[in-house]
N, C-alpha and C. Protein backbone atom coordinates (compact mmCIF):
# COMPACT_ATOMS: atom_id res chain seq x y z
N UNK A 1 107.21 65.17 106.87
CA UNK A 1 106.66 66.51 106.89
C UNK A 1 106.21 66.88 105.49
N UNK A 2 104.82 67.38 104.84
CA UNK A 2 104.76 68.06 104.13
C UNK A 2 105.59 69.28 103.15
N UNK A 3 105.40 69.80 102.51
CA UNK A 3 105.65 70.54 102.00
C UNK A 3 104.62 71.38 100.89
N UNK A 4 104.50 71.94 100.41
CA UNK A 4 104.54 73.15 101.76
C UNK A 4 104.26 72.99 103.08
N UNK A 5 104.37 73.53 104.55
CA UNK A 5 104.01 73.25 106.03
C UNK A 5 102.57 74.23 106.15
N UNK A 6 102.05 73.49 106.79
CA UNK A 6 100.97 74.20 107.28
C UNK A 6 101.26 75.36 107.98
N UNK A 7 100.91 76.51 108.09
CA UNK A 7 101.05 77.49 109.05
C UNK A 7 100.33 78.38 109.81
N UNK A 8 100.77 78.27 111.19
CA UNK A 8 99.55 79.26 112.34
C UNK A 8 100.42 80.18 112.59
N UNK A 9 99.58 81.32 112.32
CA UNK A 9 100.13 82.59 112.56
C UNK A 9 98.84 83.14 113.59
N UNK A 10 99.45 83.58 114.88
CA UNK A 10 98.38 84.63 116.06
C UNK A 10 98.91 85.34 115.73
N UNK A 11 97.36 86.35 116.54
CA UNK A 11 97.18 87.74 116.61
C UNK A 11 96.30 88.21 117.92
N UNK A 12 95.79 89.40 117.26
CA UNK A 12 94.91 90.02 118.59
C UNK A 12 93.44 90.23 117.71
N UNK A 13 92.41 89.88 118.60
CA UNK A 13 91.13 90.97 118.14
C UNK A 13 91.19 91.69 118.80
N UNK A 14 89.85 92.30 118.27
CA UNK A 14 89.36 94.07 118.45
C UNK A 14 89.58 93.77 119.82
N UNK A 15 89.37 93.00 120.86
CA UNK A 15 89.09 93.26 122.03
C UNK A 15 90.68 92.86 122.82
N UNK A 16 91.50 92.90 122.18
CA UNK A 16 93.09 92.06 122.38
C UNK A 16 93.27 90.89 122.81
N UNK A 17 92.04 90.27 122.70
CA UNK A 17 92.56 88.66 123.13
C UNK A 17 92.65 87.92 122.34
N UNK A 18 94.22 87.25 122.47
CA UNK A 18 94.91 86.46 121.65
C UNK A 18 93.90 85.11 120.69
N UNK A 19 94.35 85.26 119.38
CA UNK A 19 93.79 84.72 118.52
C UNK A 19 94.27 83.55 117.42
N UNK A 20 93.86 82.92 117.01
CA UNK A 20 94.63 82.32 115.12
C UNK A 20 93.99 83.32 114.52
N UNK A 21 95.36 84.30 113.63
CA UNK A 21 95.59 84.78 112.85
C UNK A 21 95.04 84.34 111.11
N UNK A 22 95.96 83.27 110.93
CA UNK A 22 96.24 82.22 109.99
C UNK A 22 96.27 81.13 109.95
N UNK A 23 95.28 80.12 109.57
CA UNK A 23 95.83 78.62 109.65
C UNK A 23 95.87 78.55 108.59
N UNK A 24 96.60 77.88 107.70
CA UNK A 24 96.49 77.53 106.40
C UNK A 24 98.09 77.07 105.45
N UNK A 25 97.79 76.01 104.89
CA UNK A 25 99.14 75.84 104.50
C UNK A 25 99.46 76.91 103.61
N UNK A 26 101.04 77.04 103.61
CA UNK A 26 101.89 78.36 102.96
C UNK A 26 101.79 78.21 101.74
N UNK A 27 101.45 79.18 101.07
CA UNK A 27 100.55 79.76 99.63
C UNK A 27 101.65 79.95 98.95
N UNK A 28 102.97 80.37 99.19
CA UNK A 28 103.97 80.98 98.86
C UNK A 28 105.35 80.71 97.94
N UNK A 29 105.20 79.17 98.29
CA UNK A 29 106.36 78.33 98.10
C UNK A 29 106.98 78.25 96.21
N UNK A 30 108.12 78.63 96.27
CA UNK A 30 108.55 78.75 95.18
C UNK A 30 109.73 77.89 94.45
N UNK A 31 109.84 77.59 93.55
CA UNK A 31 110.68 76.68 92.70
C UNK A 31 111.87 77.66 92.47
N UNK A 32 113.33 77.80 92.30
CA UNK A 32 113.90 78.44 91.65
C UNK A 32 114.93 77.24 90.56
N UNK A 33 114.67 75.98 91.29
CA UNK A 33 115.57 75.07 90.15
C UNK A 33 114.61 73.66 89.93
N UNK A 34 114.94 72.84 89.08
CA UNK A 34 114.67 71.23 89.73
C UNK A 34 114.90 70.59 90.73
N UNK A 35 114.52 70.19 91.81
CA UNK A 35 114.34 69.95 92.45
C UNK A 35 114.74 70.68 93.72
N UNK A 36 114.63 72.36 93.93
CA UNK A 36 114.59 72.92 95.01
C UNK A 36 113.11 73.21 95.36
N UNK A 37 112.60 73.41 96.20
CA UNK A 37 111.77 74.62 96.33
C UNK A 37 112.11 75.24 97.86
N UNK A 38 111.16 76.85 98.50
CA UNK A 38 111.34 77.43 99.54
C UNK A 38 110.22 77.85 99.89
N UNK A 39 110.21 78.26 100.93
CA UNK A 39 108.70 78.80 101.56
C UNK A 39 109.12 80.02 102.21
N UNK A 40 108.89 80.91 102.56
CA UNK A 40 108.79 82.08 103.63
C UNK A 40 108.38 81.51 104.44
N UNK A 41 107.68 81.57 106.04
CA UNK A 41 106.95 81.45 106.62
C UNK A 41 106.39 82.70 107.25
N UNK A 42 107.45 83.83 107.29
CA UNK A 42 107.51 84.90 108.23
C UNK A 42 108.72 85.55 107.50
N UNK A 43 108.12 86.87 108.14
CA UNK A 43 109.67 87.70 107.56
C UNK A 43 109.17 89.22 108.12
N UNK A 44 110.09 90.13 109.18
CA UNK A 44 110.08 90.88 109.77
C UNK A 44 111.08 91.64 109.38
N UNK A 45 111.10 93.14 109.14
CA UNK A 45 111.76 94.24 108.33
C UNK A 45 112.11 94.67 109.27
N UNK A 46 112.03 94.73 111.03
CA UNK A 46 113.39 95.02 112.17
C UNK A 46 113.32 94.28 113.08
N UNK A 47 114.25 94.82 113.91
CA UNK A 47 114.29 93.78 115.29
C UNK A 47 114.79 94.75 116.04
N UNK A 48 113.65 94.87 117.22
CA UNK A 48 112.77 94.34 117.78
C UNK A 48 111.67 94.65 116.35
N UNK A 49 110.98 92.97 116.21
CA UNK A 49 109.84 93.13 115.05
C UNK A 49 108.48 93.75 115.89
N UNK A 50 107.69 94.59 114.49
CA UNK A 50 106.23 95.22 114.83
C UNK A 50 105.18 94.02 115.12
N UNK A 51 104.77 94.24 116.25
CA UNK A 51 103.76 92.95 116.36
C UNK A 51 102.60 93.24 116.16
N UNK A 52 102.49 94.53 115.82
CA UNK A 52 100.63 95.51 115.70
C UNK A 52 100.28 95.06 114.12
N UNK A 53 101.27 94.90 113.55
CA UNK A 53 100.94 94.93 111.94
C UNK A 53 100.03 93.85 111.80
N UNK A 54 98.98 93.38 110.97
CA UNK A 54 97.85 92.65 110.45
C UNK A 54 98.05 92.20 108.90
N UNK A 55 99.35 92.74 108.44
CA UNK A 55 99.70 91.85 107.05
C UNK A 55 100.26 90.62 107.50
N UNK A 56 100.52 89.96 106.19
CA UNK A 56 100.79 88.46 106.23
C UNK A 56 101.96 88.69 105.63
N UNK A 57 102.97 88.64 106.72
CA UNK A 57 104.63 89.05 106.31
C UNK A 57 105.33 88.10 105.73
N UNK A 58 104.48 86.75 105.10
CA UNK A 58 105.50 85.78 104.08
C UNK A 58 104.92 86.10 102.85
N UNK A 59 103.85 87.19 103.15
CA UNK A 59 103.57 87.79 101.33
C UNK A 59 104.62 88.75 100.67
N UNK A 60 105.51 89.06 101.75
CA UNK A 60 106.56 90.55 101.27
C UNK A 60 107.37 89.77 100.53
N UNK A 61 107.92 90.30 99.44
CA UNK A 61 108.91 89.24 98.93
C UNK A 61 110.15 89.90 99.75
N UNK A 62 111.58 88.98 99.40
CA UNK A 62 112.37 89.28 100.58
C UNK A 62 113.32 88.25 99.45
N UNK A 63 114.80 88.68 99.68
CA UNK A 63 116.02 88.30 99.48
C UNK A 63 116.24 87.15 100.26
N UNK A 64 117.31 86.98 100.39
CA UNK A 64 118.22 85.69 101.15
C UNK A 64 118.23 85.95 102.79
N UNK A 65 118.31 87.39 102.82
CA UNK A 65 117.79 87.64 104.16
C UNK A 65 117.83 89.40 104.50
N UNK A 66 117.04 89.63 105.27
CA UNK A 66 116.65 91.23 105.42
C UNK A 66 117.59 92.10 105.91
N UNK A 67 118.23 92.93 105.86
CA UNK A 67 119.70 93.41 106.98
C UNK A 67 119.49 93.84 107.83
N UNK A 68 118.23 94.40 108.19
CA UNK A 68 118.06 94.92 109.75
C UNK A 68 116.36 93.99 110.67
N UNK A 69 116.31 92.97 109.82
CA UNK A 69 115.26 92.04 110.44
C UNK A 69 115.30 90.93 110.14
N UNK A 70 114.44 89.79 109.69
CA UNK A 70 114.67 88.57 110.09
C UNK A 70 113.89 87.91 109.06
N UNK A 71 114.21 86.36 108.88
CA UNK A 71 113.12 85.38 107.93
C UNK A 71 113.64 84.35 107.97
N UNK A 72 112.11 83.80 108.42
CA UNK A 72 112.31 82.32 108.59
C UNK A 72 111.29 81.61 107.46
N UNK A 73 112.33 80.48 107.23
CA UNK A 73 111.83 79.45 105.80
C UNK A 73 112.36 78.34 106.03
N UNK A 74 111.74 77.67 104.95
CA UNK A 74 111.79 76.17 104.70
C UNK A 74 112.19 75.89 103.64
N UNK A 75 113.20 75.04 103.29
CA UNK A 75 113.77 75.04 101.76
C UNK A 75 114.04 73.46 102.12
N UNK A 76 113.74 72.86 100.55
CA UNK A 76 113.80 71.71 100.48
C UNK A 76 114.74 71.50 98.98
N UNK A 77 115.97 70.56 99.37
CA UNK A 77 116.90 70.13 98.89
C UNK A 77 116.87 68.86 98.13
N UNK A 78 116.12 68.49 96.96
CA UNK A 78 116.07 67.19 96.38
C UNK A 78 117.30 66.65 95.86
N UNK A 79 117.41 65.24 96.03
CA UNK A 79 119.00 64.61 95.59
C UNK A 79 119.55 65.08 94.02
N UNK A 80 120.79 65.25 94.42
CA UNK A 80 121.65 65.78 93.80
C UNK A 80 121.79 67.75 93.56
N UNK A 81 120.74 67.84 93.93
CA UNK A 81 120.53 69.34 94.09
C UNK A 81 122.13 70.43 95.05
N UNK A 82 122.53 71.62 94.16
CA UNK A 82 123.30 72.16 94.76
C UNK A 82 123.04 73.44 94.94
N UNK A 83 123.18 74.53 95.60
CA UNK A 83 123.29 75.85 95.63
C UNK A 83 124.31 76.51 95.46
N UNK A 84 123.91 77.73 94.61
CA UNK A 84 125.17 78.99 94.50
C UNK A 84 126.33 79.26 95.53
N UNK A 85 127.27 79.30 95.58
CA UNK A 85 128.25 79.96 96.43
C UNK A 85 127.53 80.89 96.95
N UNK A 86 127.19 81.16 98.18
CA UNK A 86 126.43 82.25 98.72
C UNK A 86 127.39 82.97 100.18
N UNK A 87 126.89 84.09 100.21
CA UNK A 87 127.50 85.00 102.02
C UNK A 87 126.00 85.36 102.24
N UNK A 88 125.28 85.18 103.36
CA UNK A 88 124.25 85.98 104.03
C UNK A 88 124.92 87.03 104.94
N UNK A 89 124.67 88.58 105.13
CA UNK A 89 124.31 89.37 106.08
C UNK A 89 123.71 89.19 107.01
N UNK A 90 123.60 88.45 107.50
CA UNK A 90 122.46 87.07 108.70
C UNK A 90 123.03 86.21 109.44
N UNK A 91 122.88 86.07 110.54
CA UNK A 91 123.36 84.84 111.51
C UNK A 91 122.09 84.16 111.45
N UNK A 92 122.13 82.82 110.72
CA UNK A 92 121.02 81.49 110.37
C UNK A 92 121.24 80.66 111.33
N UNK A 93 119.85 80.64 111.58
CA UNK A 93 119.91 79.33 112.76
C UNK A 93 118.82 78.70 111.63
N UNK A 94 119.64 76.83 111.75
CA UNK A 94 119.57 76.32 110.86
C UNK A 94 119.38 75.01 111.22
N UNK A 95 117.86 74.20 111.02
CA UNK A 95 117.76 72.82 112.01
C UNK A 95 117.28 71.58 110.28
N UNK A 96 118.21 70.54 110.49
CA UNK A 96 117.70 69.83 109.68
C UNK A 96 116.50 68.67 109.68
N UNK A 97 115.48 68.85 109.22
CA UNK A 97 114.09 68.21 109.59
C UNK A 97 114.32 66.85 108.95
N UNK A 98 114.63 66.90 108.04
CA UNK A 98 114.67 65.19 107.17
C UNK A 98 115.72 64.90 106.32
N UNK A 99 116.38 63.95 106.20
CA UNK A 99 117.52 63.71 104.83
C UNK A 99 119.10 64.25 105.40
N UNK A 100 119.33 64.64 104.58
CA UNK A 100 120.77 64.98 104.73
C UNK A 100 121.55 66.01 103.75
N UNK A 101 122.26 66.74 104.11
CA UNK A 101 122.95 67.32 102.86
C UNK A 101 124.34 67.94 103.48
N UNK A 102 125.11 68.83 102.64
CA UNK A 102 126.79 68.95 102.78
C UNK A 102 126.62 70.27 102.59
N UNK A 103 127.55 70.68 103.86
CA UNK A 103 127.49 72.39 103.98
C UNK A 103 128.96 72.70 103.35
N UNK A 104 128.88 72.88 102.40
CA UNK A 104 130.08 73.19 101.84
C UNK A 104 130.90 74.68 102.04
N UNK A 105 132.00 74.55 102.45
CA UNK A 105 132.34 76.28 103.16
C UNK A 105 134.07 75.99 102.37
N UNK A 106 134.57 77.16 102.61
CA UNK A 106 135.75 77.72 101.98
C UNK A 106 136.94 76.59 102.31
N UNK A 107 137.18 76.08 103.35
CA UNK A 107 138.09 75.40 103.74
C UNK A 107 137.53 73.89 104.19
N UNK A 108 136.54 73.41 104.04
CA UNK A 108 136.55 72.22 104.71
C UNK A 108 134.30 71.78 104.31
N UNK A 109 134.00 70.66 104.52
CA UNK A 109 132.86 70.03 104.16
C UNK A 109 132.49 69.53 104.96
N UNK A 110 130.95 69.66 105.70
CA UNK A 110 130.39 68.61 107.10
C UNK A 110 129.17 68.13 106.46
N UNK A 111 129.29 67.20 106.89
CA UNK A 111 128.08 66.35 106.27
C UNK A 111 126.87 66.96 107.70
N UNK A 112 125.79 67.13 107.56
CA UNK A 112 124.63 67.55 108.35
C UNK A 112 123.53 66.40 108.04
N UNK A 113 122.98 65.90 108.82
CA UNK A 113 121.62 64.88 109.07
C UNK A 113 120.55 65.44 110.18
N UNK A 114 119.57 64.82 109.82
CA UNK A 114 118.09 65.31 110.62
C UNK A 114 118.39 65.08 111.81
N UNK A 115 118.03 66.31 112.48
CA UNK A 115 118.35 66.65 114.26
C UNK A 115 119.57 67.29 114.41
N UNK A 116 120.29 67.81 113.21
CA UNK A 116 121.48 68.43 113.57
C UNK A 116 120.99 70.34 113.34
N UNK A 117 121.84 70.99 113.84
CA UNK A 117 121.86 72.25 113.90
C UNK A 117 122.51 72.76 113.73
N UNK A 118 122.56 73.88 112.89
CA UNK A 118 124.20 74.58 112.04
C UNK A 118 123.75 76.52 112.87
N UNK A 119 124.90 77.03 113.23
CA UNK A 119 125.05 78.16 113.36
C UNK A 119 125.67 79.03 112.75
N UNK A 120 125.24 79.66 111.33
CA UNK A 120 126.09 80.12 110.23
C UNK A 120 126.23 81.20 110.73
N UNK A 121 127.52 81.77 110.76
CA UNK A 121 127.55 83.68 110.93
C UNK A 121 128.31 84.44 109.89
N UNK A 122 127.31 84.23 108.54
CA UNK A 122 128.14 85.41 107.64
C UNK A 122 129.28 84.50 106.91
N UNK A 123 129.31 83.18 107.04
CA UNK A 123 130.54 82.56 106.44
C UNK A 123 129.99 82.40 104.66
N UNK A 124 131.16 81.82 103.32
CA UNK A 124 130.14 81.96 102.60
C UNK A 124 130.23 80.54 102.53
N UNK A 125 129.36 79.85 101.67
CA UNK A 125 128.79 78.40 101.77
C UNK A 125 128.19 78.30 100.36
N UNK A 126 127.65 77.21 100.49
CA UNK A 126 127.18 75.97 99.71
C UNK A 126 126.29 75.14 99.90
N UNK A 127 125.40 74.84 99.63
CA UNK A 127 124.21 73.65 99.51
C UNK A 127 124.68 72.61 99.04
N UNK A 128 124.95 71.05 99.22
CA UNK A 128 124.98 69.98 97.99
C UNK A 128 124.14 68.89 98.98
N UNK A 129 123.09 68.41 98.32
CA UNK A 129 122.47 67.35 98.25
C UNK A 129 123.15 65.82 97.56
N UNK A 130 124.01 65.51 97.94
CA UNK A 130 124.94 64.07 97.59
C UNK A 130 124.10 62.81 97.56
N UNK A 131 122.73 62.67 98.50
CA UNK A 131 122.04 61.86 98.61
C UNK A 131 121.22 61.38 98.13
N UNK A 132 120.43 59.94 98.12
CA UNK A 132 119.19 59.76 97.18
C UNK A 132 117.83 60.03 97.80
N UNK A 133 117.84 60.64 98.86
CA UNK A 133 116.59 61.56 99.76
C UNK A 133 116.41 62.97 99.62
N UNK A 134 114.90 63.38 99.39
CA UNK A 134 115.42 65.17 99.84
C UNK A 134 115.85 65.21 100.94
N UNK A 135 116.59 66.40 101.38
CA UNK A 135 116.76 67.15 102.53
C UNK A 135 116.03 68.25 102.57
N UNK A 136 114.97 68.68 104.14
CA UNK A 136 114.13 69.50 104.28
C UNK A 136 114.91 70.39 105.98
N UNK A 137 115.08 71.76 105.59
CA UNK A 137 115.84 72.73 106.38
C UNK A 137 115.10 73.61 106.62
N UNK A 138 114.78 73.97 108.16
CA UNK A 138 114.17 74.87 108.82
C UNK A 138 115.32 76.21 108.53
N UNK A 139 115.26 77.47 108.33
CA UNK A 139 116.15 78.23 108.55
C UNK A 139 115.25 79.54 109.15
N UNK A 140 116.05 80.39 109.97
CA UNK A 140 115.67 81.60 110.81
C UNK A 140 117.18 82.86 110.54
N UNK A 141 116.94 83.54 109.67
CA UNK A 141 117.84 84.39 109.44
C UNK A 141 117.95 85.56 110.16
N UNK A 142 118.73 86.02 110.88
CA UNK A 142 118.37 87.62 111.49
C UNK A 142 119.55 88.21 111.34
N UNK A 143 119.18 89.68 110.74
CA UNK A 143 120.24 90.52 109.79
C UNK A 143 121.13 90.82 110.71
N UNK A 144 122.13 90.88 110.36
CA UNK A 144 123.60 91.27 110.80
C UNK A 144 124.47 91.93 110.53
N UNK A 145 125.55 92.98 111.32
CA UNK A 145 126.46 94.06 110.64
C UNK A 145 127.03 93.24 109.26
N UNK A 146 127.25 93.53 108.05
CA UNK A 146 127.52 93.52 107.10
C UNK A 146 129.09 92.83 107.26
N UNK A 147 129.47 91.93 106.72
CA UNK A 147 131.41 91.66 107.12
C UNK A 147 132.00 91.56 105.97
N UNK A 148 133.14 92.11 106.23
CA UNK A 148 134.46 92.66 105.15
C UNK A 148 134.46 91.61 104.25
N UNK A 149 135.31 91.39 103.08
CA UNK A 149 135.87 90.49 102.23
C UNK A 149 135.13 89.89 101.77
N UNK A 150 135.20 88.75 101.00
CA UNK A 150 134.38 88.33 99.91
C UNK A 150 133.83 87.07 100.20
């Protein structure tokens, strides 16, 4: 798979029949370390999301995830690469496209490989890339009541 992903986004014309919106690979994609980068693809500020709107909702910038809507991205994990101790406000649905990497959580470590699927709810976690492949992760965040403790 590429990286950045190409992306089709529909819509409606003037006359409401369903359309391509957007084809075009994602403009968006950002570095925050050596060897990470992420993409937006989409990102909706509620749920149920506005489907009338005509902006290009992976231009909004957006946090880790929205608290009363949703965002879905692509983040790519190059070897040896780790992430911050993190908690999302978000239940992530989370599919691994290529490679492998280690979901590191408070009590215990699962190794994840391409075709697996993680259902995070609010736990806090970890990224580690252990491998000599990137790992490339579909994620779909949708905001969630806020949970106690740290």
């Amino acid at each position: 798979m590429s990286f950045p992903p190409r992306r089709v986004v529909t819509g409606h014309d003037a006359d409401g029949r369903a359309v391509v919106a957007i084809d075009e690979p994602i403009a968006t994609a950002i570095a925050r370390r050596p060897g990470h980068r992420s993409a937006v693809l989409w990102s909706t500020e509620t749920v149920p999301a506005d489907d009338e709107s005509v902006e290009d909702a992976a231009a909004r910038p957006v946090g880790r995830s929205i608290p009363d809507g949703t965002v879905f991205r692509i983040v790519e994990y190059g070897p040896g690469v780790t992430s911050d101790p993190h908690r999302t406000d978000s239940v992530d649905y989370a599919v691994i496209l290529e490679g492998e990497i280690d979901l590191v959580l408070d009590a215990e470590t699962v190794r994840l490989r391409a075709g697996d699927v993680l259902v995070q709810r609010a736990t806090r976690h970890d990224w580690r890339n252990s491998g000599s492949q990137p790992c490339l992760i579909a994620f779909c965040l949708i905001g969630a009541r806020p949970r106690g403790g740290t």
